[in-house]
Protein backbone atom coordinates (compact mmCIF):
# COMPACT_ATOMS: atom_id res chain seq x y z
CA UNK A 1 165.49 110.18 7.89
CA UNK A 2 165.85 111.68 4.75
CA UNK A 3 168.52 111.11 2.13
CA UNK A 4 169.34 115.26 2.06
CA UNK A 5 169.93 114.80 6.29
CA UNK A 6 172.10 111.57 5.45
CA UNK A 7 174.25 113.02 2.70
CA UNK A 8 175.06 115.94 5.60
CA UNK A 9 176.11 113.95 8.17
CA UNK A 10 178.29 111.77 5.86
CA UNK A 11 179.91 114.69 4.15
CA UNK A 12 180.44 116.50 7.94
CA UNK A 13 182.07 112.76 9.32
CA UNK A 14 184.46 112.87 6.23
CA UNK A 15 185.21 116.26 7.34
CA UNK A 16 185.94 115.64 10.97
CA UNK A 17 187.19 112.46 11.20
CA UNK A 18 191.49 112.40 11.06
CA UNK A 19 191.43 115.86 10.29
CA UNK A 20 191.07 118.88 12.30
CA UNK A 21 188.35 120.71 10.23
CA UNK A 22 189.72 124.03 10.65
CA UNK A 23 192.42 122.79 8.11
CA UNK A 24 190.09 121.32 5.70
CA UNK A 25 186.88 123.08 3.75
CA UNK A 26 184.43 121.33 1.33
CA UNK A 27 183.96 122.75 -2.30
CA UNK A 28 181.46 122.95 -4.76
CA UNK A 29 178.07 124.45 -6.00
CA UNK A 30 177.26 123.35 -2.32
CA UNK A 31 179.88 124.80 -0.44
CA UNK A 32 179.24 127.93 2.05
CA UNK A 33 182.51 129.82 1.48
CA UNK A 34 181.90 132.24 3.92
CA UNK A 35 184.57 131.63 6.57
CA UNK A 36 185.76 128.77 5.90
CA UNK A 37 181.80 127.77 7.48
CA UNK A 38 180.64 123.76 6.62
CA UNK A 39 177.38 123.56 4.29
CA UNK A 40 174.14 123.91 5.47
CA UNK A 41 171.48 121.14 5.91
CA UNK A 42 170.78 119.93 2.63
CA UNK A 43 173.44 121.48 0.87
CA UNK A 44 176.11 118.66 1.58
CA UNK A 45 175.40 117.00 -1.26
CA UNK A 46 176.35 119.38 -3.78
CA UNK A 47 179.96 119.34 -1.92
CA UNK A 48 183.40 117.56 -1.81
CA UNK A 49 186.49 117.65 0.38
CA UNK A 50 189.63 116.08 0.12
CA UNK A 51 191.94 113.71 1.82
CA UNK A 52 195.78 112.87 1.59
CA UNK A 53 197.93 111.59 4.19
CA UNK A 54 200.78 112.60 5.63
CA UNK A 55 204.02 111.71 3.48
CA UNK A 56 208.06 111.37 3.73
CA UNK A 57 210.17 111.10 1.28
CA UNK A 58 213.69 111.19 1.23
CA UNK A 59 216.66 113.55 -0.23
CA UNK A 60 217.18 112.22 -4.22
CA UNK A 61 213.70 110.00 -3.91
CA UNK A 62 210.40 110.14 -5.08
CA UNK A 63 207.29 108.69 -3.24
CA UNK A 64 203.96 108.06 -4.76
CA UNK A 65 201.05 109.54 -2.81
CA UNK A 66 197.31 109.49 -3.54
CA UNK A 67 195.08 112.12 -3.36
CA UNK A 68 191.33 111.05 -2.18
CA UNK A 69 188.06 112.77 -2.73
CA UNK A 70 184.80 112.40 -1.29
CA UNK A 71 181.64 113.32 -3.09
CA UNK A 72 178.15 114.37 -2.13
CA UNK A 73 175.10 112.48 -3.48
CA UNK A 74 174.97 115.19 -6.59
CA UNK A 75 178.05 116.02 -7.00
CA UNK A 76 180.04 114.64 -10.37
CA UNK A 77 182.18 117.16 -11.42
CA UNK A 78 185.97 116.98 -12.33
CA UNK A 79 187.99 118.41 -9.98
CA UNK A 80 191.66 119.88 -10.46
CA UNK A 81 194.33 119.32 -7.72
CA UNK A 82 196.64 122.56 -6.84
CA UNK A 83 199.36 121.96 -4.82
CA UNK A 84 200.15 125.05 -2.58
CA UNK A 85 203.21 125.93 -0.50
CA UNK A 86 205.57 123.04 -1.51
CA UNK A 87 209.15 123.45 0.11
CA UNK A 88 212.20 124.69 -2.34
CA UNK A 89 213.72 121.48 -4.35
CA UNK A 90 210.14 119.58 -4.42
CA UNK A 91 207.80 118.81 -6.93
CA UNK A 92 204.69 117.13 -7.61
CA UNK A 93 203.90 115.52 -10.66
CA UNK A 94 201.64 115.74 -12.91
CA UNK A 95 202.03 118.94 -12.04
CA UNK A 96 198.20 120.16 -12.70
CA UNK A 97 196.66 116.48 -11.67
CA UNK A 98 192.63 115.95 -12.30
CA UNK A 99 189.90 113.76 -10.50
CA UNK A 100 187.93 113.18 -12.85
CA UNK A 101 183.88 112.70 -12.18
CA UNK A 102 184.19 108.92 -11.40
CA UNK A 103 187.45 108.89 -10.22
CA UNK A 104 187.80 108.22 -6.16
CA UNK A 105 191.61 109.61 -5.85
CA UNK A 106 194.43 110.63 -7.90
CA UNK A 107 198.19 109.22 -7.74
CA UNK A 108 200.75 111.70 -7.75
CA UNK A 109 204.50 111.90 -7.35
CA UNK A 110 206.23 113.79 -4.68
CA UNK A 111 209.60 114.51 -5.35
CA UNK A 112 212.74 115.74 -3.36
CA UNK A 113 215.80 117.05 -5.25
CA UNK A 114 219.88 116.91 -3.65
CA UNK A 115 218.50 120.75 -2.94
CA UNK A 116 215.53 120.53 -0.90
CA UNK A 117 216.06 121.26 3.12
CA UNK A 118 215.44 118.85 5.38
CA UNK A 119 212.39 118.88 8.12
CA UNK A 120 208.74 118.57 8.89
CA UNK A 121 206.59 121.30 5.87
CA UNK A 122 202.64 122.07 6.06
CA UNK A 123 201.16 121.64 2.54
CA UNK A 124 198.05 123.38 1.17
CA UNK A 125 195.96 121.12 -1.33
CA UNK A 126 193.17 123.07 -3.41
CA UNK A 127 190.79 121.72 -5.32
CA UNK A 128 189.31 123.44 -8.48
CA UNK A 129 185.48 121.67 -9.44
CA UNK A 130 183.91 122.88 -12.46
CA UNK A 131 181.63 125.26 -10.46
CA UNK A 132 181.53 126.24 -7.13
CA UNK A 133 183.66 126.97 -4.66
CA UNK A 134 187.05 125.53 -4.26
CA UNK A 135 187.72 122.60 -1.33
CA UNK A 136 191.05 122.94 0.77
CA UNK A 137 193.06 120.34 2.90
CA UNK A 138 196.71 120.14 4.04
CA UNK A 139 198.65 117.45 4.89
CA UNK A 140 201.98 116.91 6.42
CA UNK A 141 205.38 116.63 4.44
CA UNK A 142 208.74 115.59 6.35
CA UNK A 143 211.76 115.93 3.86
CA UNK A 144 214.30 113.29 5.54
CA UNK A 145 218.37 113.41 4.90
CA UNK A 146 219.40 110.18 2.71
CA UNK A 147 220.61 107.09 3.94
CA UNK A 148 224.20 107.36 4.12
CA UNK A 149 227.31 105.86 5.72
CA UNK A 150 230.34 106.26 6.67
CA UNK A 151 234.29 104.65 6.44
CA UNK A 152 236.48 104.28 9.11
CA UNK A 153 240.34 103.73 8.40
CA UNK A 154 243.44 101.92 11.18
CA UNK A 155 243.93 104.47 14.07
CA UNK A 156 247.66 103.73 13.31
CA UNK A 157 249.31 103.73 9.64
CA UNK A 158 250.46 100.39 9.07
CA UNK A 159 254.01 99.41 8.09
CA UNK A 160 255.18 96.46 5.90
CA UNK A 161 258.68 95.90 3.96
CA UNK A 162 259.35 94.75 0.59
CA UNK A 163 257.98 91.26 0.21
CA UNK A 164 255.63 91.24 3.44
CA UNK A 165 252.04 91.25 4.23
CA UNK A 166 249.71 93.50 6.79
CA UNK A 167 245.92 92.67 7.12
CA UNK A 168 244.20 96.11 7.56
CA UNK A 169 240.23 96.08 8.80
CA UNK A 170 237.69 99.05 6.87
CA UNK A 171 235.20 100.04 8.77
CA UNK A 172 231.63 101.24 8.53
CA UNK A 173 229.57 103.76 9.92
CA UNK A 174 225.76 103.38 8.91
CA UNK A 175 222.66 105.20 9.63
CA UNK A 176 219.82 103.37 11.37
CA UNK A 177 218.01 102.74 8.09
CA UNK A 178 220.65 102.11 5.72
CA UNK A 179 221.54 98.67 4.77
CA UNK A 180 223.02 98.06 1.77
CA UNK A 181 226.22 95.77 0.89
CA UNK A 182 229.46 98.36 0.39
CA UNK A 183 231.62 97.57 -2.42
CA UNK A 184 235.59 98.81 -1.76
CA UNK A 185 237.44 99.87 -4.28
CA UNK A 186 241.13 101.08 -4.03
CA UNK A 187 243.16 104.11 -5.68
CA UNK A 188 246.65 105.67 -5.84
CA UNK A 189 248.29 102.38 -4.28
CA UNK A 190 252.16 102.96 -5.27
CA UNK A 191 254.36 100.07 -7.21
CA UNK A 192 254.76 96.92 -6.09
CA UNK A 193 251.46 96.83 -3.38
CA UNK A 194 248.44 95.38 -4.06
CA UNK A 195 244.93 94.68 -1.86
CA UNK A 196 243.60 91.42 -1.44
CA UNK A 197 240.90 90.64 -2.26
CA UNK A 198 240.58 93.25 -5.14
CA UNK A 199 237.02 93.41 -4.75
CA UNK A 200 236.28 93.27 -0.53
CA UNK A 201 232.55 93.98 -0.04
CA UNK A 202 231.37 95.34 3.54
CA UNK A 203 228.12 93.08 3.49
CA UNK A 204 224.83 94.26 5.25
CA UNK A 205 225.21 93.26 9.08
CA UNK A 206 228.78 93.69 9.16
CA UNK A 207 230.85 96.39 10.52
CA UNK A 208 234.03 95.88 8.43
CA UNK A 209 235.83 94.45 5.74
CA UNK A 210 239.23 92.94 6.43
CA UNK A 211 241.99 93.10 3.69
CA UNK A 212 245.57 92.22 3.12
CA UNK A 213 248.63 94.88 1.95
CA UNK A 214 250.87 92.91 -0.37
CA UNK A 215 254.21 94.72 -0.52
CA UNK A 216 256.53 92.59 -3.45
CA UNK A 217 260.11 92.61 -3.20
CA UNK A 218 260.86 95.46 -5.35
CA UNK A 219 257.72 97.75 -3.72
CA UNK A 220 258.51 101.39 -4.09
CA UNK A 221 259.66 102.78 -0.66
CA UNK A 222 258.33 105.37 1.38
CA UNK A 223 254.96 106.36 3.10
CA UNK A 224 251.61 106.57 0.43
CA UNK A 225 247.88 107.69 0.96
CA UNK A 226 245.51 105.37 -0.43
CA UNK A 227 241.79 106.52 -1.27
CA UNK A 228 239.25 104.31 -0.66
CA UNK A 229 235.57 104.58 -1.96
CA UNK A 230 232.62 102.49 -0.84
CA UNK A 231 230.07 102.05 -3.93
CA UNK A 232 226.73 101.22 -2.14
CA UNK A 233 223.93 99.96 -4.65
CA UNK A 234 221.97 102.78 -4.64
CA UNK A 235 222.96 106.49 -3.97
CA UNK A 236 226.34 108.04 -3.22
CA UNK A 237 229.88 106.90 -2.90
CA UNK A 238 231.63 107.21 0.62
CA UNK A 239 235.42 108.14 0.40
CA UNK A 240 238.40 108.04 3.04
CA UNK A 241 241.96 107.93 2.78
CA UNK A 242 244.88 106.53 4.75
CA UNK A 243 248.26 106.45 4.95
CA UNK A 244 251.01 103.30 5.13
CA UNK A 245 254.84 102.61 5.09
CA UNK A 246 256.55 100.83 2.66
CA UNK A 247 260.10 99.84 4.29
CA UNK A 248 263.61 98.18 2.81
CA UNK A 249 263.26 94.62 3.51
């Protein structure tokens, strides 16, 4: 069997295998460019195509992805990686990335800005050789929502007098993949009450954080709304306010 009959099957098993070749086309001096048609015998190793999987990445994050290339037997050109179709709010960096002739992929960046629209994208990837024709593949791209959570206050407003005591519970709300400790912090509490503790943390597992309303003896009176803010490590703060009575002992 010769080694032109070898380098054509190869190059036509890269093509079909996970990958439906009507959304991928070799490139190069090889390449038949006529529809979209694969080389003929012989000329498959003078060609390339290229791979990339499919990739996720979330609102705010960036995900590393790798761009693959396989080469006929003669082909050792640099290739330049176009990136076609990207959704609104994401980017690729490098933004004009380069296989180079011995290189066997390229890492790139994907990344999704607070802008970018969630859901499932088709992306065109084009690649550029020195001379010949261009090779094409697409991969999938799912923009996902960020991992957030949310606070849950008392169904009822609680009610303490000067120099009492009320434990409250906070709860939480998560999505299925967040899981990160929740630090509470407390605003706009009136004269005289404090929280304890200052600095109650809704750990990872749990699904709330019980605290204690400290009313002292000469605690303004009346009813107050109290903000309070969850600082997870990463990403955004949650907020949610409630209301409680302060009464004449």
């Amino acid at each position: 069997m010769s080694r032109a009959f070898i380098g054509f099957l190869v190059m036509t098993l890269a093509a079909v295998v996970g990958c439906d070749q009507s959304k991928r086309t070799a490139g190069g001096p090889g390449a038949t460019t006529s529809g979209g048609k694969p080389p003929l015998y012989g000329q498959a190793d003078d060609t390339f195509t290229l791979t990339l999987a499919a990739q996720s990445v979330k609102l705010g994050d960036a995900k590393e992805a790798t761009v693959g290339i396989k080469r006929g037997t003669n082909f050792d050109q640099d290739v330049g990686i176009q990136f076609v179709d990207l959704p609104a709010g994401v980017t690729v960096s490098p933004a004009d990335p380069t296989l180079k002739h011995g290189d066997a992929d390229a890492k790139v960046t994907l990344k999704a800005t607070d802008v970018a629209v969630p859901g499932d994208y088709t992306v065109k990837v084009m690649g550029h050789p020195t001379k010949g024709g261009d090779a094409t593949t697409e991969f999938k791209l799912t923009v996902a929502p960020k991992d957030t959570f949310t606070l849950s206050m008392p169904f009822l407003s609680p009610s303490l007098k000067q120099g009492d005591a009320k434990a409250v519970s906070i709860g939480i709300k998560r999505d299925k993949t967040f899981d990160q400790d929740v630090a509470l912090s407390f605003a706009d509490l009136p004269s005289g009450v404090t929280v304890e503790p200052a600095g109650a943390t809704i750990k990872n597992g749990d699904g709330e954080a019980k605290f204690t309303l400290k009313a002292a003896d000469d605690a303004a009176l009346g009813t107050f709304t109290v903000k309070v803010t969850g600082h997870p490590k990463t990403g955004a703060d949650a907020t949610r306010e409630f209301k409680f009575t302060v009464a004449k002992k």
